[in-house]
C-alpha atoms as a PDB file:
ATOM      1  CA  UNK A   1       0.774 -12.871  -0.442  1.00  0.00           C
ATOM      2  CA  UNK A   2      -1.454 -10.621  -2.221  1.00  0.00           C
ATOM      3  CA  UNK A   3      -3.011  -6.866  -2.257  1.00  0.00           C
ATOM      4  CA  UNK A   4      -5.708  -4.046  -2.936  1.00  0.00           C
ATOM      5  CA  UNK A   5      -6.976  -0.803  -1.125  1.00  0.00           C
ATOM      6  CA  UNK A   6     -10.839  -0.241   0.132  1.00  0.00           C
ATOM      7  CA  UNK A   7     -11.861   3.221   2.320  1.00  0.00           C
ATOM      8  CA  UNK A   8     -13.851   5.978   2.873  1.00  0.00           C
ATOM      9  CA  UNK A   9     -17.679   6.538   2.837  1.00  0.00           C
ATOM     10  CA  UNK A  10     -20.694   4.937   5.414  1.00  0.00           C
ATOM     11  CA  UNK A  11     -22.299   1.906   3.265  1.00  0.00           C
ATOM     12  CA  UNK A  12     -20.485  -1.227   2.609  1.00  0.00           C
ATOM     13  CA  UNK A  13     -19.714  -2.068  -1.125  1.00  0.00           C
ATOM     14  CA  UNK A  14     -19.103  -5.938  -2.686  1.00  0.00           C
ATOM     15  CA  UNK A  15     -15.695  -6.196  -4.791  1.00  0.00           C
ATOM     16  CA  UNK A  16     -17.246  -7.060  -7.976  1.00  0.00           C
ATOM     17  CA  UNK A  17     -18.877  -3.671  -7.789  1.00  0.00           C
ATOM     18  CA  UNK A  18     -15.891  -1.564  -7.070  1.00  0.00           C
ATOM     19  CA  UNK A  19     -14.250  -3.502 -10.425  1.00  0.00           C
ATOM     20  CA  UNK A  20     -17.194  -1.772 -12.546  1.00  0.00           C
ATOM     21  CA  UNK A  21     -16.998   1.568 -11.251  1.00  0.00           C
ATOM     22  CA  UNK A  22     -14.114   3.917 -12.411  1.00  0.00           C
ATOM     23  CA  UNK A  23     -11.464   5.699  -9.673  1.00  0.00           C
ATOM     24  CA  UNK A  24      -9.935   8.885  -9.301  1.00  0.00           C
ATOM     25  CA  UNK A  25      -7.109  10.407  -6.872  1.00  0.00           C
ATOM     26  CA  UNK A  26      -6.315  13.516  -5.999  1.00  0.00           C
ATOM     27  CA  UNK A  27      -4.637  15.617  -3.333  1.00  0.00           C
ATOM     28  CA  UNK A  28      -6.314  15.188   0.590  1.00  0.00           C
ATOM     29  CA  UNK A  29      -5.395  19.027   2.310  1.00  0.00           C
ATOM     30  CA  UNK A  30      -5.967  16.613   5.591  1.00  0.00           C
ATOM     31  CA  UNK A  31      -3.135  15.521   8.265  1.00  0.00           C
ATOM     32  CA  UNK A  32      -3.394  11.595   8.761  1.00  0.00           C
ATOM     33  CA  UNK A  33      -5.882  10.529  11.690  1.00  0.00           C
ATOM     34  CA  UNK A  34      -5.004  11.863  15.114  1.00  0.00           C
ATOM     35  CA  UNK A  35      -5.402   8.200  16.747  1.00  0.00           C
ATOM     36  CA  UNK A  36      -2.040   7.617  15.404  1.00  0.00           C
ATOM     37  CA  UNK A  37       0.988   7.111  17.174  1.00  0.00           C
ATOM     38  CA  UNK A  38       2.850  10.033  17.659  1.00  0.00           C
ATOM     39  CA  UNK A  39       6.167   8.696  16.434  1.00  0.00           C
ATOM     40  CA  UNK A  40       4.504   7.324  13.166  1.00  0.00           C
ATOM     41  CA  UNK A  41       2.213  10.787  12.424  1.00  0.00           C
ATOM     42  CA  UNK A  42       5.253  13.060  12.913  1.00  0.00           C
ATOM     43  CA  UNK A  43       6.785  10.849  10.328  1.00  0.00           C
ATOM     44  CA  UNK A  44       3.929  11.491   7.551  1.00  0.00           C
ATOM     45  CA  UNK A  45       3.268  13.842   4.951  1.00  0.00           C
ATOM     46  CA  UNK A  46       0.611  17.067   5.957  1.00  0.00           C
ATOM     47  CA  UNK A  47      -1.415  16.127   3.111  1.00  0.00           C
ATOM     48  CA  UNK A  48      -2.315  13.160   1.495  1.00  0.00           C
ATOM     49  CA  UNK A  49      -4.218  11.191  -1.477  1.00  0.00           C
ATOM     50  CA  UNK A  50      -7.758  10.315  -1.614  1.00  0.00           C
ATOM     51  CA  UNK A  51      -9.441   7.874  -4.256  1.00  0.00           C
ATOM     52  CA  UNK A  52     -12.779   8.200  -5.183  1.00  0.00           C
ATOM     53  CA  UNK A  53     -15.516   6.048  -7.238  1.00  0.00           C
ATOM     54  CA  UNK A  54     -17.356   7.777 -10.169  1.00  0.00           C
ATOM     55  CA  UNK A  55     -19.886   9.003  -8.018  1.00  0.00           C
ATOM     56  CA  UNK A  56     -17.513  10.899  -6.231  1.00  0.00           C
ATOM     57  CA  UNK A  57     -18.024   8.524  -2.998  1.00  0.00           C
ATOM     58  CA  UNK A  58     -14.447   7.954  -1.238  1.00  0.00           C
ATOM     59  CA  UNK A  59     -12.869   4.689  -1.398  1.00  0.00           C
ATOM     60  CA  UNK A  60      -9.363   5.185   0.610  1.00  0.00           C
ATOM     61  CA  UNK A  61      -7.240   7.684   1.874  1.00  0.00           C
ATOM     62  CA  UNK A  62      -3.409   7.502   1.618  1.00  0.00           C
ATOM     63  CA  UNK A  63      -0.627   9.294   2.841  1.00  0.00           C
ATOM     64  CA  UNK A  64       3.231   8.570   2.631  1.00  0.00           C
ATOM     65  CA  UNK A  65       5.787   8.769   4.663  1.00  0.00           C
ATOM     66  CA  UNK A  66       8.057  11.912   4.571  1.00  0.00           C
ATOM     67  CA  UNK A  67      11.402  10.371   3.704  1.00  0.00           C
ATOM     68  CA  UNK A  68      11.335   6.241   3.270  1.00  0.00           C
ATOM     69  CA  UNK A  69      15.103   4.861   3.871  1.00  0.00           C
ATOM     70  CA  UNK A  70      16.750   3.014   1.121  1.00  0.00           C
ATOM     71  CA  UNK A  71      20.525   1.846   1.573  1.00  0.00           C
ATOM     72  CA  UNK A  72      20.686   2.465  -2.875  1.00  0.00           C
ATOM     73  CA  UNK A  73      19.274   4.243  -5.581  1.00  0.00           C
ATOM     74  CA  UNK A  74      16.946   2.619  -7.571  1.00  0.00           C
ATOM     75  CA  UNK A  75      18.594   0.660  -9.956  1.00  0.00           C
ATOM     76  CA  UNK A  76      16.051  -1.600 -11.310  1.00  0.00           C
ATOM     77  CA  UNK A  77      14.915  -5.148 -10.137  1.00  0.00           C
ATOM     78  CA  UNK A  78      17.631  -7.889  -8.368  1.00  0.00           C
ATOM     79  CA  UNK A  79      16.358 -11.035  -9.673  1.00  0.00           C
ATOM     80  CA  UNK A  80      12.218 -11.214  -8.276  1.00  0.00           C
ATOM     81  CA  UNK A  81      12.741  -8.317  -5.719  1.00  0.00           C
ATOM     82  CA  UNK A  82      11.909  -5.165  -7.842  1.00  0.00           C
ATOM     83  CA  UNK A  83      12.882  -2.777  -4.779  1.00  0.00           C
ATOM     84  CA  UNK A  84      15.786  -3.945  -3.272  1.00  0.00           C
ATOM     85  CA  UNK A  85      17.082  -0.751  -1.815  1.00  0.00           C
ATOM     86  CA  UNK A  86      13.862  -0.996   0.738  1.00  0.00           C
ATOM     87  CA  UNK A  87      14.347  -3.104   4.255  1.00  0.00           C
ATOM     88  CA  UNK A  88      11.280  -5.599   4.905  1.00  0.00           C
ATOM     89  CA  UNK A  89       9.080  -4.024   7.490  1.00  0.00           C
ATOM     90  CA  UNK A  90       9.993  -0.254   6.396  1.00  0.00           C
ATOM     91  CA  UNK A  91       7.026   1.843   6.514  1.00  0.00           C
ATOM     92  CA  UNK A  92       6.026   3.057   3.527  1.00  0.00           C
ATOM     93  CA  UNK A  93       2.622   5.307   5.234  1.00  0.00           C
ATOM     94  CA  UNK A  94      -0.735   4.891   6.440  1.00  0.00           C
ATOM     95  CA  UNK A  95      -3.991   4.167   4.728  1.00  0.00           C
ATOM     96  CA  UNK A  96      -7.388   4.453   6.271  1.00  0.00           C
ATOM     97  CA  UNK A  97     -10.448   2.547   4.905  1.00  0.00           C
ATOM     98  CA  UNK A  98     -14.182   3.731   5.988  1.00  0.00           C
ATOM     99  CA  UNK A  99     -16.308   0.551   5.223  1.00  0.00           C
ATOM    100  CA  UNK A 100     -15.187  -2.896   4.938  1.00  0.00           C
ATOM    101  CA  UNK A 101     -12.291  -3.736   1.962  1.00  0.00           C
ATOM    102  CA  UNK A 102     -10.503  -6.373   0.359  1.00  0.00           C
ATOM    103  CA  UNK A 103      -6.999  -7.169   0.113  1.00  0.00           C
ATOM    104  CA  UNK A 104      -4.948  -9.144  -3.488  1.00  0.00           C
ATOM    105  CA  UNK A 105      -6.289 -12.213  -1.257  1.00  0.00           C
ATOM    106  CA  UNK A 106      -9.777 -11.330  -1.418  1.00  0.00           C
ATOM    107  CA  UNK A 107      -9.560 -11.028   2.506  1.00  0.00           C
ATOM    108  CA  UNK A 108     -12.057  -9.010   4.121  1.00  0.00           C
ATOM    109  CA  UNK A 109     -10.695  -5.717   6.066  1.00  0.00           C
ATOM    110  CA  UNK A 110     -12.330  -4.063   8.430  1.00  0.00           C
ATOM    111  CA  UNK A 111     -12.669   0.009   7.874  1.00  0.00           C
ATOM    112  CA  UNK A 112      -9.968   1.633  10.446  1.00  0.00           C
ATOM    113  CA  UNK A 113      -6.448   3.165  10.197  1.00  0.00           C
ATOM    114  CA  UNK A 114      -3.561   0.981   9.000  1.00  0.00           C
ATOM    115  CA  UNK A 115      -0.003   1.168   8.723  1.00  0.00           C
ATOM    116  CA  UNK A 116       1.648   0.034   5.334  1.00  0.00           C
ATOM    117  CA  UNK A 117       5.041  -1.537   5.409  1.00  0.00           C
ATOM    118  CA  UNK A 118       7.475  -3.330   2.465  1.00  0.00           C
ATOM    119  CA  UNK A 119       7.106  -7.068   2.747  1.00  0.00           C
ATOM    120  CA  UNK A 120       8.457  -9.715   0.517  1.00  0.00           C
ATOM    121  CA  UNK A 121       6.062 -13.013  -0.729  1.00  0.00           C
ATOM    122  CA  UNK A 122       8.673 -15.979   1.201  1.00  0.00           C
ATOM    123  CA  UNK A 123      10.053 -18.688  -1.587  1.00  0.00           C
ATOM    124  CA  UNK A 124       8.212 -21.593  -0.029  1.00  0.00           C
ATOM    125  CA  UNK A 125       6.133 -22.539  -3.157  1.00  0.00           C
ATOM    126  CA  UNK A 126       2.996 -21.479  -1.564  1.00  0.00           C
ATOM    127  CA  UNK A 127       2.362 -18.981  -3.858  1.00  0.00           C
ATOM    128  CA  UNK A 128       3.607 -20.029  -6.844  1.00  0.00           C
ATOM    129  CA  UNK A 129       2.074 -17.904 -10.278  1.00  0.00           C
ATOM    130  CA  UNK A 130       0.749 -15.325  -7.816  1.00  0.00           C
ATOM    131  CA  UNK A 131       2.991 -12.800  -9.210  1.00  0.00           C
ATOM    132  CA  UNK A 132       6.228 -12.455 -11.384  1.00  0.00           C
ATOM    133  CA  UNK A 133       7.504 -10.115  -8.317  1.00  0.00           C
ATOM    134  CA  UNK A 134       7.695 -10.907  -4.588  1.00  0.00           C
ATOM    135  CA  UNK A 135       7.206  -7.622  -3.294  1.00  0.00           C
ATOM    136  CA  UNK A 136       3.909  -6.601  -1.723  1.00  0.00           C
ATOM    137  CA  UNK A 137       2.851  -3.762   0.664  1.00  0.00           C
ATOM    138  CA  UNK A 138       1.365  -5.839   4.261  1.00  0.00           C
ATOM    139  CA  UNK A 139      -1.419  -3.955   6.015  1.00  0.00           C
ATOM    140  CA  UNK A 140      -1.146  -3.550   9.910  1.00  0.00           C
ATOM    141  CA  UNK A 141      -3.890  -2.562  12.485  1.00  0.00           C
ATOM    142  CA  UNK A 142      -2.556   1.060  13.344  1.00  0.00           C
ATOM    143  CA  UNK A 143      -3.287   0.716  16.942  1.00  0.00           C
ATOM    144  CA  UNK A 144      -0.767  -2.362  17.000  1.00  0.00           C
ATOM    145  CA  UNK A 145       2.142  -0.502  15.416  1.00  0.00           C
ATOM    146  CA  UNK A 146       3.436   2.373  17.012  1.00  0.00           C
ATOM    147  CA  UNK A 147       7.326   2.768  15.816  1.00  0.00           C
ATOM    148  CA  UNK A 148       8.850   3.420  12.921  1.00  0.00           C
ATOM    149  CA  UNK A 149      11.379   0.495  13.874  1.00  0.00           C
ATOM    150  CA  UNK A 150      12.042  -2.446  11.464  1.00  0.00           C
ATOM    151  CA  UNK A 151       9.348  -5.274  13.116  1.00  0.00           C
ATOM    152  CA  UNK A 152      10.943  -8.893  13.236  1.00  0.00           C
ATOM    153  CA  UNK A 153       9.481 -11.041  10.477  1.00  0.00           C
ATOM    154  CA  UNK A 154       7.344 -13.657  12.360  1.00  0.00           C
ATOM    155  CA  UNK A 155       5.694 -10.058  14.060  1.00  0.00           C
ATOM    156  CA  UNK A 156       5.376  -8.498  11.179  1.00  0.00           C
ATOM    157  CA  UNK A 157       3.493 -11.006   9.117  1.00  0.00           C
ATOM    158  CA  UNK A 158       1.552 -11.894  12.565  1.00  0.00           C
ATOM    159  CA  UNK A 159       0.064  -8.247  13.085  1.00  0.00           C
ATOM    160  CA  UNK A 160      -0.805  -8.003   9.000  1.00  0.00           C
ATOM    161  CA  UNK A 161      -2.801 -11.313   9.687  1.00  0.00           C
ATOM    162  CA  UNK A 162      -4.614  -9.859  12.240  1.00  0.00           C
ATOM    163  CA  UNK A 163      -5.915  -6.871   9.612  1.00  0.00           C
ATOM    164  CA  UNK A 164      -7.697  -9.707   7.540  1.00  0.00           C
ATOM    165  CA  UNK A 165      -8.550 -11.848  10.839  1.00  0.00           C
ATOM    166  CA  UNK A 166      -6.854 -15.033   9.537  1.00  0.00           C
ATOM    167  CA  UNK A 167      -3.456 -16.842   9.325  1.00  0.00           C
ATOM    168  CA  UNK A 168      -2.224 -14.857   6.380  1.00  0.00           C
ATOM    169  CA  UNK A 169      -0.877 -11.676   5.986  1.00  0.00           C
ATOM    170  CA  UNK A 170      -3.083  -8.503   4.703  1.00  0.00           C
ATOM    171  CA  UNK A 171      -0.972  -7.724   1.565  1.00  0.00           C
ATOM    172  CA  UNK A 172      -1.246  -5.503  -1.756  1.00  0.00           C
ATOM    173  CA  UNK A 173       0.536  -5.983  -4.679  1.00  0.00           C
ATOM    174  CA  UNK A 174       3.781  -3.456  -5.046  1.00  0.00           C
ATOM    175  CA  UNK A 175       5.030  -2.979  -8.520  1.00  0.00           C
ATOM    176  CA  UNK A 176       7.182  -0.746 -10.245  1.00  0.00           C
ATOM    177  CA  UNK A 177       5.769   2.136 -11.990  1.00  0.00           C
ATOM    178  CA  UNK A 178       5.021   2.854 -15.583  1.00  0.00           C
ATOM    179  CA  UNK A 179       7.397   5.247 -17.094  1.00  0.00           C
ATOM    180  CA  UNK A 180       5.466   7.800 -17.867  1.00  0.00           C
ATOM    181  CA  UNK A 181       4.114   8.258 -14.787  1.00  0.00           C
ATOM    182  CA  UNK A 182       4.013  11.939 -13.291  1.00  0.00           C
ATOM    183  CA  UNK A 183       6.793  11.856 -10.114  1.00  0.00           C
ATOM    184  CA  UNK A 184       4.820  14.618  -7.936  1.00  0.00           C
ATOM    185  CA  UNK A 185       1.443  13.314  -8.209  1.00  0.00           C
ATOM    186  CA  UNK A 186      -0.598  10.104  -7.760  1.00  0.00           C
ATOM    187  CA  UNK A 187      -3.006   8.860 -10.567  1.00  0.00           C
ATOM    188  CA  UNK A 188      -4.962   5.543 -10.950  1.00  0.00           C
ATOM    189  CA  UNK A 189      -4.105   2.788 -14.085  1.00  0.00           C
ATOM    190  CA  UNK A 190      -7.242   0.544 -14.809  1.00  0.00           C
ATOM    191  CA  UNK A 191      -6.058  -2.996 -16.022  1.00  0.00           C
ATOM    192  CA  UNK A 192      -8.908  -4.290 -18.091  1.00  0.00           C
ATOM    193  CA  UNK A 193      -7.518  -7.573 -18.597  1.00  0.00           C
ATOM    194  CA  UNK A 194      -6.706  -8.671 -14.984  1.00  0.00           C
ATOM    195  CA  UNK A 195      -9.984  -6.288 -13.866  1.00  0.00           C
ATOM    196  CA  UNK A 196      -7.560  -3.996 -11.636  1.00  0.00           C
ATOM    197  CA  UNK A 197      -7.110  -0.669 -10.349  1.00  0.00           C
ATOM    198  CA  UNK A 198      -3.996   0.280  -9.354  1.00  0.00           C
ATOM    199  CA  UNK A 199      -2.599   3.883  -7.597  1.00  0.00           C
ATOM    200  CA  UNK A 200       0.564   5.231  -8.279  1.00  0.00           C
ATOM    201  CA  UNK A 201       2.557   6.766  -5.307  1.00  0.00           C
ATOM    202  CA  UNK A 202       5.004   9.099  -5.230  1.00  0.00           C
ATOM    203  CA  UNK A 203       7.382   7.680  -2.625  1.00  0.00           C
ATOM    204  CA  UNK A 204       9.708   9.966  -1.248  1.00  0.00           C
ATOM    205  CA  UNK A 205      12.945   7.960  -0.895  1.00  0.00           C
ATOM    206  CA  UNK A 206      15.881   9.108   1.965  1.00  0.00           C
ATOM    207  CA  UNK A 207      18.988   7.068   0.091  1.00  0.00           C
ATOM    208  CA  UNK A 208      21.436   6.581   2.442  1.00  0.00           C
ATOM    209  CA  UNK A 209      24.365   9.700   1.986  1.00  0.00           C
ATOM    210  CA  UNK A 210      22.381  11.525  -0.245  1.00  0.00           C
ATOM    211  CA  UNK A 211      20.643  14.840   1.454  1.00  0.00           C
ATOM    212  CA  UNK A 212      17.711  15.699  -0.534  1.00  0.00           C
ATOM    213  CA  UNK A 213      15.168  12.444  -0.692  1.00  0.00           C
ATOM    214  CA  UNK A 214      14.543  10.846  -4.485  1.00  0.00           C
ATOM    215  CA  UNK A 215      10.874  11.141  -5.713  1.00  0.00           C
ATOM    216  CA  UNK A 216      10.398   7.636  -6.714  1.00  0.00           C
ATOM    217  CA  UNK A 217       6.959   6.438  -8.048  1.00  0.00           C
ATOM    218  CA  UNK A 218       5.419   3.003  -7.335  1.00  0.00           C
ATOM    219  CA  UNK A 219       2.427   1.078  -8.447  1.00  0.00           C
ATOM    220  CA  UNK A 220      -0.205  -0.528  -6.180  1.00  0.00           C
ATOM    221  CA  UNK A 221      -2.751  -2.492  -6.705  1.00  0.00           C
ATOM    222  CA  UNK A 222      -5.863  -0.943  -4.935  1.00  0.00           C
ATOM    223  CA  UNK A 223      -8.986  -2.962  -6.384  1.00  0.00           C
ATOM    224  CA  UNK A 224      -9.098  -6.295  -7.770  1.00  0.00           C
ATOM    225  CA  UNK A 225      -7.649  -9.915  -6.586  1.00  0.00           C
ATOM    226  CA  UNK A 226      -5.016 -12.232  -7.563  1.00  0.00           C
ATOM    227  CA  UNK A 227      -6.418 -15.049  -9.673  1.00  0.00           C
ATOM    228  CA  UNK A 228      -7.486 -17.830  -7.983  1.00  0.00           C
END
């Protein structure tokens, strides 16, 4: 599995151009796209994040989900899995992409609405050196999901495969967060040496037994593919 983010404006860009270009994010004062599913748009955010080239042009809108269940409190990595506390399949939120994008995979995906949900890379030596991490983000047409329930495994990876049109899964790279990132806001990390953008999230995290949700920031990779 692998990941990365493409969105908003009417003409088609390559990938090697996005990598040039510089990226911003800031607040979107915009509810996510009525063609949602009721259950999954009452479960969003009001507002979300929008990242934009230099030239102002959008590149993908984001928003999060209001509260994100997690059985712990983040404690750190368990072995490869950096967010254990998250159930494969949860829902993390919805991004929408206007032209054509890419995902870690260099797979082509079609502009639309998608649903993002927590999916780990499977231990089958298929993707050995892909990442130290196993934890990714899977992309799923938006028509095709329409609950906030925990998909089965084999559906899950089946209906992120059929965001990228092929037998694999339509994944971005999840990591943690650096630690001085700002918890209430998003903001964008440029990796020169891997020739990466990534966007930093502000997950709102429902812990199990705890009433107020944790603010909990995560990394993801939103431009630039896994090396071949």
């Amino acid at each position: 599995m692998r990941a990365i983010l493409s969105s908003f404006i009417v003409c088609t860009w390559a990938i090697a151009s996005f990598a040039e270009d510089g990226f911003k994010v800031s607040e979107l004062k915009e509810p996510a796209p009525g063609s949602l599913a009721a259950a999954l748009r009452g479960a969003l955010e009001g507002q979300g994040f929008r990242i934009q080239d230099d030239q102002g042009r959008s590149f993908a809108d984001i928003w999060l989900r209001k509260g994100i269940p997690a059985a712990d409190k983040p404690a750190g990595p368990k072995g490869a899995v950096q967010f254990p506390f998250l159930a494969d399949g949860e829902l993390l939120g919805v991004l929408q992409f206007a032209a054509e994008g890419h995902d870690y995979r260099d797979q082509p995906i079609a502009k639309g609405a998608y649903t993002m949900r927590y999916g780990l890379q499977p231990v089958n030596g298929d993707h050995l050196g892909v990442s130290t991490y196993r934890d990714y983000s899977l992309l799923l047409p938006a028509a095709k999901d329409q609950s906030l329930a925990l998909p089965p495994r084999k559906q899950l990876e089946e209906q992120s495969a059929l965001s990228a049109g092929t037998s694999h899964p339509a994944v971005f790279l999840l990591l943690t967060a650096p630690q001085n990132a700002s918890k209430p806001a998003a903001s964008m990390i440029h990796d020169a040496d891997k020739n990466t953008w990534s966007v930093v999230l502000p997950l709102n995290l429902q812990v199990r037994g705890q009433a107020e949700p944790i603010v909990y920031p995560v990394q993801l990779v939103v431009v630039g593919a896994a090396p071949a």
